[in-house]
Structure formats: C-alpha cells, structure tokens
C-alpha atoms as a PDB file:
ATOM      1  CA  UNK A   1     102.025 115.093  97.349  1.00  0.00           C
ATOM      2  CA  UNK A   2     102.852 118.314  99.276  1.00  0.00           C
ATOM      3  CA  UNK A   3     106.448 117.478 101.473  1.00  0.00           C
ATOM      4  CA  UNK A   4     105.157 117.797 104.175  1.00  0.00           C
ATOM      5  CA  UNK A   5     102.950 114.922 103.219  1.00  0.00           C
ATOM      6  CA  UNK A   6     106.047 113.173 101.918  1.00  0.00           C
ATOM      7  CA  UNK A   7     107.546 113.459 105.592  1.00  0.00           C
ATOM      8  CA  UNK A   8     104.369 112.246 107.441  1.00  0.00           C
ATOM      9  CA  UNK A   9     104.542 108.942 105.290  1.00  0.00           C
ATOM     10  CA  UNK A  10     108.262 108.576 105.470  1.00  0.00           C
ATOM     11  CA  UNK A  11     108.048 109.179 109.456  1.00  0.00           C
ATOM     12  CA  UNK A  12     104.770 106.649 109.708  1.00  0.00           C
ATOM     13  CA  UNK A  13     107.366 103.975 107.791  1.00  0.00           C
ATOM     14  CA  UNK A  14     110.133 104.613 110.024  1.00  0.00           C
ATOM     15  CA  UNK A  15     108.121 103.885 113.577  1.00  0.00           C
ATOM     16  CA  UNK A  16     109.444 101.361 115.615  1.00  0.00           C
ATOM     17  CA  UNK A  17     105.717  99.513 115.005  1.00  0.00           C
ATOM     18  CA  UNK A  18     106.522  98.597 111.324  1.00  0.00           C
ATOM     19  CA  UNK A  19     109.446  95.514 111.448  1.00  0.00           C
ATOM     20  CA  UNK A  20     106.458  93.369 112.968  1.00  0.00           C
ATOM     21  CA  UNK A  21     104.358  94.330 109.613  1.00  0.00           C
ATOM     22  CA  UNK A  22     107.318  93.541 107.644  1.00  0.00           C
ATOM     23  CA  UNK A  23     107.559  90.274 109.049  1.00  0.00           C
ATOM     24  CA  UNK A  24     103.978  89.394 107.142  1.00  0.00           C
ATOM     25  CA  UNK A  25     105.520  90.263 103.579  1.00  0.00           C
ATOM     26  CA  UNK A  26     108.291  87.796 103.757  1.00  0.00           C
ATOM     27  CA  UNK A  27     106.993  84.887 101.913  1.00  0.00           C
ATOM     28  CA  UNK A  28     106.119  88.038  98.983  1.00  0.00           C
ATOM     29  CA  UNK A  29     109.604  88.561  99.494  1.00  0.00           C
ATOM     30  CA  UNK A  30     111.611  85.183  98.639  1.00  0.00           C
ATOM     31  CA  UNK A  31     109.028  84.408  95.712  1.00  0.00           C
ATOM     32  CA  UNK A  32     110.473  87.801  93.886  1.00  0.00           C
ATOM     33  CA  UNK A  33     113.747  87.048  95.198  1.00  0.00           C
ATOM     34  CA  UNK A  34     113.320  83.459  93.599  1.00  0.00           C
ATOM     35  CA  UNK A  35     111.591  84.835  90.697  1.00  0.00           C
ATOM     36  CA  UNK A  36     114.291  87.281  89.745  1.00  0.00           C
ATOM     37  CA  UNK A  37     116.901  84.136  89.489  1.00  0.00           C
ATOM     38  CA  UNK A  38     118.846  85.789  92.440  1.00  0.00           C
ATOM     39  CA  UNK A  39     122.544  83.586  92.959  1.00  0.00           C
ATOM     40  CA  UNK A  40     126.155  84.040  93.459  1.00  0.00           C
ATOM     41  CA  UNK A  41     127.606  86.876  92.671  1.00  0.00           C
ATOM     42  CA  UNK A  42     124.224  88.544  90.848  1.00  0.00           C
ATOM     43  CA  UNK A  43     124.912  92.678  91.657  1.00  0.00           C
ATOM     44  CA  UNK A  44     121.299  93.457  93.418  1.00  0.00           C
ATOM     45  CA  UNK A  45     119.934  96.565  94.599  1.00  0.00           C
ATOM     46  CA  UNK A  46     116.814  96.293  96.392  1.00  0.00           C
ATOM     47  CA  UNK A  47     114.787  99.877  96.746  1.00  0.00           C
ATOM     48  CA  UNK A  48     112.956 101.168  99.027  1.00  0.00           C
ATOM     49  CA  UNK A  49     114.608  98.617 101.510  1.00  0.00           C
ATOM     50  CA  UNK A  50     112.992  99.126 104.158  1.00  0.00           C
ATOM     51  CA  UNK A  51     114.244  96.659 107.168  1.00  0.00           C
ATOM     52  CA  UNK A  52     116.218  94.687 104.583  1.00  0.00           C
ATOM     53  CA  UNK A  53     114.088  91.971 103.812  1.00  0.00           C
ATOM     54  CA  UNK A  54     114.836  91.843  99.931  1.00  0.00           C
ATOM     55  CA  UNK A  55     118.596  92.340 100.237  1.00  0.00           C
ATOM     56  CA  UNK A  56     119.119  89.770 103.095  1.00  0.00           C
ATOM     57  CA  UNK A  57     117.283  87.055 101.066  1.00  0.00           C
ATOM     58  CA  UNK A  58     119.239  88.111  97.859  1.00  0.00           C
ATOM     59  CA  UNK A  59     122.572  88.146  99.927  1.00  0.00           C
ATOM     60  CA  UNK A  60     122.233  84.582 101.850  1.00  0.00           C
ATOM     61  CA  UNK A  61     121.830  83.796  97.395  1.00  0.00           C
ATOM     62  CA  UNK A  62     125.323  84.240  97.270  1.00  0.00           C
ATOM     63  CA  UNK A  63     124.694  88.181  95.919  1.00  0.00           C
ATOM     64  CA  UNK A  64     126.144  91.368  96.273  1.00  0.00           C
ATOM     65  CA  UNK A  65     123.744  93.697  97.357  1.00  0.00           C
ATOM     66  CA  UNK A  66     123.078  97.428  97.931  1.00  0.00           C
ATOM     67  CA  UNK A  67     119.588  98.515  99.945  1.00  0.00           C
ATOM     68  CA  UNK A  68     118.202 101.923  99.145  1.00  0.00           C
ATOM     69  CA  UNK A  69     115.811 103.512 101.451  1.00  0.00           C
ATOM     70  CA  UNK A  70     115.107 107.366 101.903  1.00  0.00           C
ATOM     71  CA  UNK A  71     114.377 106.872 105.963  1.00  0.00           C
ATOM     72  CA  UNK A  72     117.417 106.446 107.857  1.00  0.00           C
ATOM     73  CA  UNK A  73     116.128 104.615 110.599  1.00  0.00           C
ATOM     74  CA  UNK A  74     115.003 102.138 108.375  1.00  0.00           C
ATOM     75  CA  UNK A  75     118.699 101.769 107.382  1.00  0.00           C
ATOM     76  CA  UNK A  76     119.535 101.447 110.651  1.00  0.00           C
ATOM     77  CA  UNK A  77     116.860  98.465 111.155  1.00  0.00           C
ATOM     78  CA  UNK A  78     118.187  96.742 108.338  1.00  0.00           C
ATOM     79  CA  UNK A  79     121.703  97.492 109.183  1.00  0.00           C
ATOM     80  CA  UNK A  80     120.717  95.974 112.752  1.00  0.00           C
ATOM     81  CA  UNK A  81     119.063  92.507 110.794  1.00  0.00           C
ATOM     82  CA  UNK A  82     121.827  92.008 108.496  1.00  0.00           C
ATOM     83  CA  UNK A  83     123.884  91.991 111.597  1.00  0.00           C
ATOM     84  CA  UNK A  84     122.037  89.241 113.217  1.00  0.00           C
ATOM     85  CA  UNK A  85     122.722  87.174 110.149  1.00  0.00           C
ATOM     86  CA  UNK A  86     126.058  88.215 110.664  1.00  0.00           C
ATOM     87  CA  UNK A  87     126.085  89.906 106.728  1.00  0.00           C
ATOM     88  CA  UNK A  88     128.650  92.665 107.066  1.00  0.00           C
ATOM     89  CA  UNK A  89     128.833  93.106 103.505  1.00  0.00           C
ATOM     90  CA  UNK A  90     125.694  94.578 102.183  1.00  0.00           C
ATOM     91  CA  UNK A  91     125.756  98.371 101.220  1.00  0.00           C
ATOM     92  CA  UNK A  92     122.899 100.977 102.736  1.00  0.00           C
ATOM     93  CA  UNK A  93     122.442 103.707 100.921  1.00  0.00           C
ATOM     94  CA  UNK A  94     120.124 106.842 102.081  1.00  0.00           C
ATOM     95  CA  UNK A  95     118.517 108.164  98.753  1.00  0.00           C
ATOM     96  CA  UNK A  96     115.873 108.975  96.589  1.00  0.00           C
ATOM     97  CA  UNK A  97     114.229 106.378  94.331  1.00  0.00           C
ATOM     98  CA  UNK A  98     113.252 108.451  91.723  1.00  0.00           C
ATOM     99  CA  UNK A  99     117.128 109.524  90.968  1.00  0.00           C
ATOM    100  CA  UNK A 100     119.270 106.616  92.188  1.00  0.00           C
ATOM    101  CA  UNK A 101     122.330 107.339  92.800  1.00  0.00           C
ATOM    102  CA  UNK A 102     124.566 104.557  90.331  1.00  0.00           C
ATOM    103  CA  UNK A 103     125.274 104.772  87.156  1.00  0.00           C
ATOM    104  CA  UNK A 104     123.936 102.695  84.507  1.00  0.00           C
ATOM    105  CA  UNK A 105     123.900  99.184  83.857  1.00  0.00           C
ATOM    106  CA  UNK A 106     125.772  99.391  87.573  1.00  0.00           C
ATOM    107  CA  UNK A 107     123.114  96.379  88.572  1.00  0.00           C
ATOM    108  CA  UNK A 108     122.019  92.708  87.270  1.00  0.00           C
ATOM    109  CA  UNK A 109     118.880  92.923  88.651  1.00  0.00           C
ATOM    110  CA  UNK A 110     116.770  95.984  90.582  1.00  0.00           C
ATOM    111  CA  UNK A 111     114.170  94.875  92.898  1.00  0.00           C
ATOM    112  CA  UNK A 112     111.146  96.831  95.355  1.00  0.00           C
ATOM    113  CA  UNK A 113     109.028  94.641  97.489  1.00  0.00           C
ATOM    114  CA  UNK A 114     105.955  96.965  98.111  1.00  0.00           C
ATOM    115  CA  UNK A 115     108.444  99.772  97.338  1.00  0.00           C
ATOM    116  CA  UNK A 116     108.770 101.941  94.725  1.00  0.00           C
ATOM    117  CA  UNK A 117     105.209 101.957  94.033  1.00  0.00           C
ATOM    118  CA  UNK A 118     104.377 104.710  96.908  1.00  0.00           C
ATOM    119  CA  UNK A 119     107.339 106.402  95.105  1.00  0.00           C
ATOM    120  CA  UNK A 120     105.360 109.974  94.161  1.00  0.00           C
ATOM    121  CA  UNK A 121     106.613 109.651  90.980  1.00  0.00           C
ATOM    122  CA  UNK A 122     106.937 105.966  90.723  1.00  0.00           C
ATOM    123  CA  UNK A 123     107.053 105.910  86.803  1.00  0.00           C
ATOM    124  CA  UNK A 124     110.241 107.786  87.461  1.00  0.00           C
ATOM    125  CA  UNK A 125     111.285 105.436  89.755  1.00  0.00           C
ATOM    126  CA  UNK A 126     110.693 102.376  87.299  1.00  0.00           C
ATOM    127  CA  UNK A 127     112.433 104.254  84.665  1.00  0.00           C
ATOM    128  CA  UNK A 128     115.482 104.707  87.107  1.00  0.00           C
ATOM    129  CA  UNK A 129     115.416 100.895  87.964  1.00  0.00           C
ATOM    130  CA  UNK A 130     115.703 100.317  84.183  1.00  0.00           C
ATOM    131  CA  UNK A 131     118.570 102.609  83.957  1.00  0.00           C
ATOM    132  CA  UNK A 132     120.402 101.158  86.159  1.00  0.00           C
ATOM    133  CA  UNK A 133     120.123  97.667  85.343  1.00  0.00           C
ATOM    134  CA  UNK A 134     122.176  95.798  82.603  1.00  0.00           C
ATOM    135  CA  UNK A 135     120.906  94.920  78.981  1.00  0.00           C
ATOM    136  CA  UNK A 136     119.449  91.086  80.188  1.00  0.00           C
ATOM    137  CA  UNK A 137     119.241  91.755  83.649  1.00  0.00           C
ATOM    138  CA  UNK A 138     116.260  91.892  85.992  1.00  0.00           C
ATOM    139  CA  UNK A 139     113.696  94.359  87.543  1.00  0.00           C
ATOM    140  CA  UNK A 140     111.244  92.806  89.509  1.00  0.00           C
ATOM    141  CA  UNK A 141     108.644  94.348  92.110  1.00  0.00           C
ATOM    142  CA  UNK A 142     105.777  93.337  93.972  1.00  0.00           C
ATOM    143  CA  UNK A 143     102.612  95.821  94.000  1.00  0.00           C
ATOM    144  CA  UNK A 144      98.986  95.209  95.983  1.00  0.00           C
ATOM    145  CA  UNK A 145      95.947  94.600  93.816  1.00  0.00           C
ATOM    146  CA  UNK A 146      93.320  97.374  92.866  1.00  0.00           C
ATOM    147  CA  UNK A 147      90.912  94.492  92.824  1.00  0.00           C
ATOM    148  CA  UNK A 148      92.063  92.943  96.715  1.00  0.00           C
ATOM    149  CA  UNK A 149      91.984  94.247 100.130  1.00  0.00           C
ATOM    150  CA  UNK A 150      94.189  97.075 100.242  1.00  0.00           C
ATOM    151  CA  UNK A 151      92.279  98.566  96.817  1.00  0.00           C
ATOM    152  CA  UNK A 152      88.869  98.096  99.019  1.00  0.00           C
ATOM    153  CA  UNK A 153      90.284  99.978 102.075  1.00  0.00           C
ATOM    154  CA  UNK A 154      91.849 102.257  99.780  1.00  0.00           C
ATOM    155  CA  UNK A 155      87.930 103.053  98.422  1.00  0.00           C
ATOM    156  CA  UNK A 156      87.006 103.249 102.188  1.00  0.00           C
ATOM    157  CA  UNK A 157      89.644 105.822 103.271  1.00  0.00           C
ATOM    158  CA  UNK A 158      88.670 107.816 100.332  1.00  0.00           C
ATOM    159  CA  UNK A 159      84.811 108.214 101.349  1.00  0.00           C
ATOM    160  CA  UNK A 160      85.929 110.008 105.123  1.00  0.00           C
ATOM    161  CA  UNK A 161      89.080 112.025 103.807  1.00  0.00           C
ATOM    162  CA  UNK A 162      90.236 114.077 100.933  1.00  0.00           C
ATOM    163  CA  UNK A 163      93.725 114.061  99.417  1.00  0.00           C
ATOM    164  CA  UNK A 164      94.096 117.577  97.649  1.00  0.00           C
ATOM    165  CA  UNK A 165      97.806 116.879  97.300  1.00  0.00           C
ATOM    166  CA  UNK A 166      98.124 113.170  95.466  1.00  0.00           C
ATOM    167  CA  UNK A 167      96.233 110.229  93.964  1.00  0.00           C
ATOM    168  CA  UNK A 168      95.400 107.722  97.228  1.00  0.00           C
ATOM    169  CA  UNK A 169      95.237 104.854  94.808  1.00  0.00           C
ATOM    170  CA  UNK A 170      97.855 105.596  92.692  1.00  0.00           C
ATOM    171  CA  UNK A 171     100.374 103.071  94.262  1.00  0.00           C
ATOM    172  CA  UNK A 172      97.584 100.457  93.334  1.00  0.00           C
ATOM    173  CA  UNK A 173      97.917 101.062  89.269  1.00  0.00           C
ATOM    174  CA  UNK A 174     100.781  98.721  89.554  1.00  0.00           C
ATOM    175  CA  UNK A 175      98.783  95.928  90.493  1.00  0.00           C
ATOM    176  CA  UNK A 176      97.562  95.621  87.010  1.00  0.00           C
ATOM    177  CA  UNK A 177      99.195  94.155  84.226  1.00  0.00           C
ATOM    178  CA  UNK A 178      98.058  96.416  81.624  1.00  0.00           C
ATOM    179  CA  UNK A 179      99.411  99.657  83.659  1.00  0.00           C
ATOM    180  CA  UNK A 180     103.004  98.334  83.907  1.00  0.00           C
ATOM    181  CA  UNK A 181     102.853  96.741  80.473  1.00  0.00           C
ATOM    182  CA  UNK A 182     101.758 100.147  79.139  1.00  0.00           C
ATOM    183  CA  UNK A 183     104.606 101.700  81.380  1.00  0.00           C
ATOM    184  CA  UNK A 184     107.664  99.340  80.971  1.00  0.00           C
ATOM    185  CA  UNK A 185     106.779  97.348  78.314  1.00  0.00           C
ATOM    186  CA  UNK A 186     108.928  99.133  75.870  1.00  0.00           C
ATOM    187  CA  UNK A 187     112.108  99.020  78.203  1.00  0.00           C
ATOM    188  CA  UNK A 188     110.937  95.253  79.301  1.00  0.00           C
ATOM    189  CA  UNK A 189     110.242  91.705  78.372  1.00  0.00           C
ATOM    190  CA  UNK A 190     107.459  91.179  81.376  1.00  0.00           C
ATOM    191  CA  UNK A 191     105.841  88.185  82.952  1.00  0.00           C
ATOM    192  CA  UNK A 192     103.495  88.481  85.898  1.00  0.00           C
ATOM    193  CA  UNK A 193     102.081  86.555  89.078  1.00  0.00           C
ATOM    194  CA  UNK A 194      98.872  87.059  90.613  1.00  0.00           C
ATOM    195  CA  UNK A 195      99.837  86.115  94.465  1.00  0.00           C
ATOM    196  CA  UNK A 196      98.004  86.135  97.815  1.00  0.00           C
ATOM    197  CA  UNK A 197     100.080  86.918 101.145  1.00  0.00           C
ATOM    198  CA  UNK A 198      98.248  85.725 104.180  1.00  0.00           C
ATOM    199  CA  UNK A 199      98.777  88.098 107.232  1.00  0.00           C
ATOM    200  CA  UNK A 200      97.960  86.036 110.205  1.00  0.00           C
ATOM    201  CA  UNK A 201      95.738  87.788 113.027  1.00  0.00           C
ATOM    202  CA  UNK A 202      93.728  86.459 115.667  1.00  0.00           C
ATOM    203  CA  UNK A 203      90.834  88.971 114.191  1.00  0.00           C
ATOM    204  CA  UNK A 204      90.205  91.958 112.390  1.00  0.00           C
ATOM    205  CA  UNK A 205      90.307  94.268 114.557  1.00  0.00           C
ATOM    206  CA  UNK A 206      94.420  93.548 115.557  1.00  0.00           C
ATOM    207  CA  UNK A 207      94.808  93.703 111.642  1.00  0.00           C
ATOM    208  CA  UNK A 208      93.611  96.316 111.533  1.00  0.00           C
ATOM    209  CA  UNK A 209      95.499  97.963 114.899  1.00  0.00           C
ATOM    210  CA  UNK A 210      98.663  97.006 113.629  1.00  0.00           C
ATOM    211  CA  UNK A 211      97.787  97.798 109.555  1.00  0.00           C
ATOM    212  CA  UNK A 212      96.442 101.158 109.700  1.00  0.00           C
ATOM    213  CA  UNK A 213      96.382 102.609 113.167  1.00  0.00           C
ATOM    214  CA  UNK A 214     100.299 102.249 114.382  1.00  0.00           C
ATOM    215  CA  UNK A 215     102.295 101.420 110.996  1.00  0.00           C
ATOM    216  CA  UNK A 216     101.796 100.455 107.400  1.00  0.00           C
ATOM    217  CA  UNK A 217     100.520 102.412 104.065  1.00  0.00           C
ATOM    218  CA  UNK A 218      96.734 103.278 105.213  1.00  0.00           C
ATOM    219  CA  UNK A 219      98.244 105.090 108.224  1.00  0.00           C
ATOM    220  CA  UNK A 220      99.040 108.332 107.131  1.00  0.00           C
ATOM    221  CA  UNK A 221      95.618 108.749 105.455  1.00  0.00           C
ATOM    222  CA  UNK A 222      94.225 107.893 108.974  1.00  0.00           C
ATOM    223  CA  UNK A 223      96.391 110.449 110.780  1.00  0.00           C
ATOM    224  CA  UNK A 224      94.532 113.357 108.501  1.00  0.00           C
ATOM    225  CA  UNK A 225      91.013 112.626 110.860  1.00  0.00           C
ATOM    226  CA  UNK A 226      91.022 115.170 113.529  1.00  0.00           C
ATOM    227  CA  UNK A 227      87.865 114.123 114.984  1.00  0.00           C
ATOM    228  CA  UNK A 228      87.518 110.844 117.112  1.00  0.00           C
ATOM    229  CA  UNK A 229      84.392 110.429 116.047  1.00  0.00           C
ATOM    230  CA  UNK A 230      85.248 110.511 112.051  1.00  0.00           C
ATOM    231  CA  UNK A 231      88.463 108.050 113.074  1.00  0.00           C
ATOM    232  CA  UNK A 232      86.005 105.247 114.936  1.00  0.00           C
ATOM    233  CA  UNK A 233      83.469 105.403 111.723  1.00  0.00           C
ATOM    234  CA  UNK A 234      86.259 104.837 109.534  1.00  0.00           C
ATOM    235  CA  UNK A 235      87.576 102.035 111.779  1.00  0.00           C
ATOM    236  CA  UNK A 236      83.649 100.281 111.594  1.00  0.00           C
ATOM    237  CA  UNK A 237      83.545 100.440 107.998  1.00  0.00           C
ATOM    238  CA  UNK A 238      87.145  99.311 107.493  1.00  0.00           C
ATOM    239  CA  UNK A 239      86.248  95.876 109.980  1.00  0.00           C
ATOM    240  CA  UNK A 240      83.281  95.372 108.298  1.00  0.00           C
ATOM    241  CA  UNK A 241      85.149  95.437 105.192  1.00  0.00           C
ATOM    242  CA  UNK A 242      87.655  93.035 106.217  1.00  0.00           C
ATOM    243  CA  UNK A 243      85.131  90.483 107.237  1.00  0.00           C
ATOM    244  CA  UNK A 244      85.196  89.383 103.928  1.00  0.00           C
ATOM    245  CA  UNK A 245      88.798  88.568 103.795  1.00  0.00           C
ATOM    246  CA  UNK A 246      89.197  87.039 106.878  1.00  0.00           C
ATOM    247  CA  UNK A 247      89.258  83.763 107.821  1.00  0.00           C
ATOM    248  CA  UNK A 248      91.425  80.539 109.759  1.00  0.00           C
ATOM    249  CA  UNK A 249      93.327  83.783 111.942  1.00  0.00           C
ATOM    250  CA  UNK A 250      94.242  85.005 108.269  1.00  0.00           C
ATOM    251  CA  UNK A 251      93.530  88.624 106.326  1.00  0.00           C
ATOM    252  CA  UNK A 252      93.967  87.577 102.792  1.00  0.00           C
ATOM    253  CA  UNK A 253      96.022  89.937 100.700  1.00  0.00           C
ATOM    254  CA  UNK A 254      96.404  89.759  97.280  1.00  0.00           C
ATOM    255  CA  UNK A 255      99.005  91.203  94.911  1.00  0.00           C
ATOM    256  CA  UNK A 256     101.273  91.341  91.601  1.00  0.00           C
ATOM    257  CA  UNK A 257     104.359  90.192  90.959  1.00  0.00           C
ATOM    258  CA  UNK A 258     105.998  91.708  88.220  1.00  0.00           C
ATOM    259  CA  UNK A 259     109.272  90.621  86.592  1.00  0.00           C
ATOM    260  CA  UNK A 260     110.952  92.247  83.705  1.00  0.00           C
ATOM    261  CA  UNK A 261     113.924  91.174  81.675  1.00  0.00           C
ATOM    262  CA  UNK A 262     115.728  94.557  80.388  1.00  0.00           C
ATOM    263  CA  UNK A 263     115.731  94.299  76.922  1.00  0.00           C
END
C-alpha cells in the first residue's frame, strides 16, 4: 500500500459518518472484552481504537486502559465518549500499530476489534501486540470471515477495480484459524470463536449507503471508480449480493474471534 493509499483509508476512518458504523460492532466488542477475562486493575491497551469502544468496555471492568489509534480525530471521538461516561482516566495515544510505542510486557492483555488486521503489515502488528504483553497475559482480536459477507464483497470490489499497491483481501486471512495459528501459534496458546454480528438496516441498500459509500473498510476501494457509471454497477452487484444475507431488517456478518494466551 502506496501512502498515499494509507492516507485515503485513514481519512475514510476518520469521517464524521463512521461512530454510527461503530455502533453495529459493539456486541463483537464486549464478547472479546469478556473473552479476554478483562477486570480490575487488568493493564489493557486496545489498538487501533478507533471511537473507544474496546477501551471503554475494558475500563467500566475496573481496567486501566490505553487506546492506540493512528487518526487523531478518532482520538478525539473517543476522547469525546469516554467523557460522556465520565472516564477521565483512560490514555490516547496517536501511533503506529506496527511499532507500539511501550515497552515490553508493559500490558496484561492487547486487544483490536476489527483493528490491526487492516494494519499493512499486520503480522508486524501481531508480533508487536505479543511484545508488549506479559508472559500469561492476553491478545485477543476480532477479524471478518473470508467465507462471510465482507469476503463476498471483498470478491465483488475486486472484479471493477485493481489494487496495484496491496492485497484487498489480505485483512480477511485473519478470519481463519489456520492463518493466525500458522502466524502466532508459536508466541500463543489460541482458542477461537466463529461469531455473527447482526447490523440492523431497514434494507440493503442503507447497508450498503452507510457500509461502503460514506464510511467503513469497502470505502476506499469504492473511492478509486472515477466513472459513475462503473460506481452504480458495482453498487447492483454488491445489493444483489447482499440479498443473501439479509433478512428480519438484519445484514448478517460473520467473523473470528481470536484469543491468545502469551506463552
């Protein structure tokens, strides 16, 4: 990924559409909190913050927490939300998750929601979520399924535009057991969840408004279509691909949750 890729997707995460897309990845977010063992006192860093959503659940735990994000207006949203909770106590860090900025063993458990995965060199950013956890401590992530929705608009996206500069489904390797086991399993003792989040829409199309077209991972690839033309095909074969996972005012998502023990 080229930077000025790197900035496109950073500014496309940092729009003032993406805290209503967050909203839909909460219940993702206080199963890893839960399935991390987050309580009082636990030292938590939570990358790729985004609006905060890891490190307030971890914090009303009882935790100390530090969120990591490389956008700061992000850092600023979740400053804002840990406000309204009225959490004054929660470090926000601006940095890079491929070279954290603690030392080792600084953490009891490291955790991404959807995070470090669209790291460009997310290996790198596992290894650095290892290093700075303690011997027996936790690093957990979530990661969306090859096999589920965002894997088949993934496929779609990549039969209108080309990506000379990175691999488009290369966040979605870490929705596979065998890819992380392969990757941490030397550094980890790992247990996995197969999970589906449920975004609720009135119909595709708003989904789909609110997914691709103003926030969210699948926008940047859209922003690459000049034409009009080659943007509203995309848009008909991305609605008739979510047909299939639509249902009861409901896009069904699925993904992996991933938690390590450092060993």
């Amino acid at each position: 990924m080229s930077d000025t890729d790197a900035s496109r997707e950073t500014h496309i995460w940092s729009t003032r559409q993406y805290p209503s897309l967050a909203s839909n990845l909460l219940p993702a977010t206080a199963r890893l909190v839960s399935t991390a063992g987050i309580g009082p006192d636990d030292r938590v860093l939570d990358v790729g913050c985004g609006t905060g959503n890891v490190a307030l659940t971890a914090r009303r735990q009882g935790a100390d927490v530090v969120g990591l994000d490389a956008s700061q207006p992000m850092l600023e949203l979740a400053g804002g939300n840990a406000g309204l909770a009225a959490y004054d106590d929660i470090g926000w860090t601006e940095g890079d998750a491929e070279s954290l900025p603690f030392g080792d063993d600084r953490f009891d458990a490291a955790m991404s929601n959807f995070g470090h995965v669209f790291a460009p060199a997310a290996d790198q950013a596992a290894t650095e979520m290892c290093r700075v956890t303690r011997q027996g401590g936790r690093v957990a992530f979530t990661a969306w399924s090859p096999d589920g929705l965002v894997g088949a608009l993934t496929d779609i996206l990549t039969n209108h535009t080309t990506y000379p500069d990175h691999d488009p489904r290369g966040h979605l390797r870490w929705g596979t057991p065998e890819f992380v086991r392969e990757t941490l399993g030397d550094r980890c003792e790992l247990s996995f969840q197969r999970r589906v989040l449920r975004f609720r829409y009135v119909s595709p199309q708003h989904f789909w408004q609110e997914f691709a077209e103003e926030a969210g991972p699948l926008s940047p690839a859209l922003q690459r279509l000049d034409q009009k033309e080659s943007r509203e095909r995309l848009r008909r074969d991305a609605l008739d691909c979510l047909q299939e996972w639509f249902a009861d005012n409901t896009v069904r998502v699925e993904y992996l949750l991933v938690d390590g023990v450092v060993r």
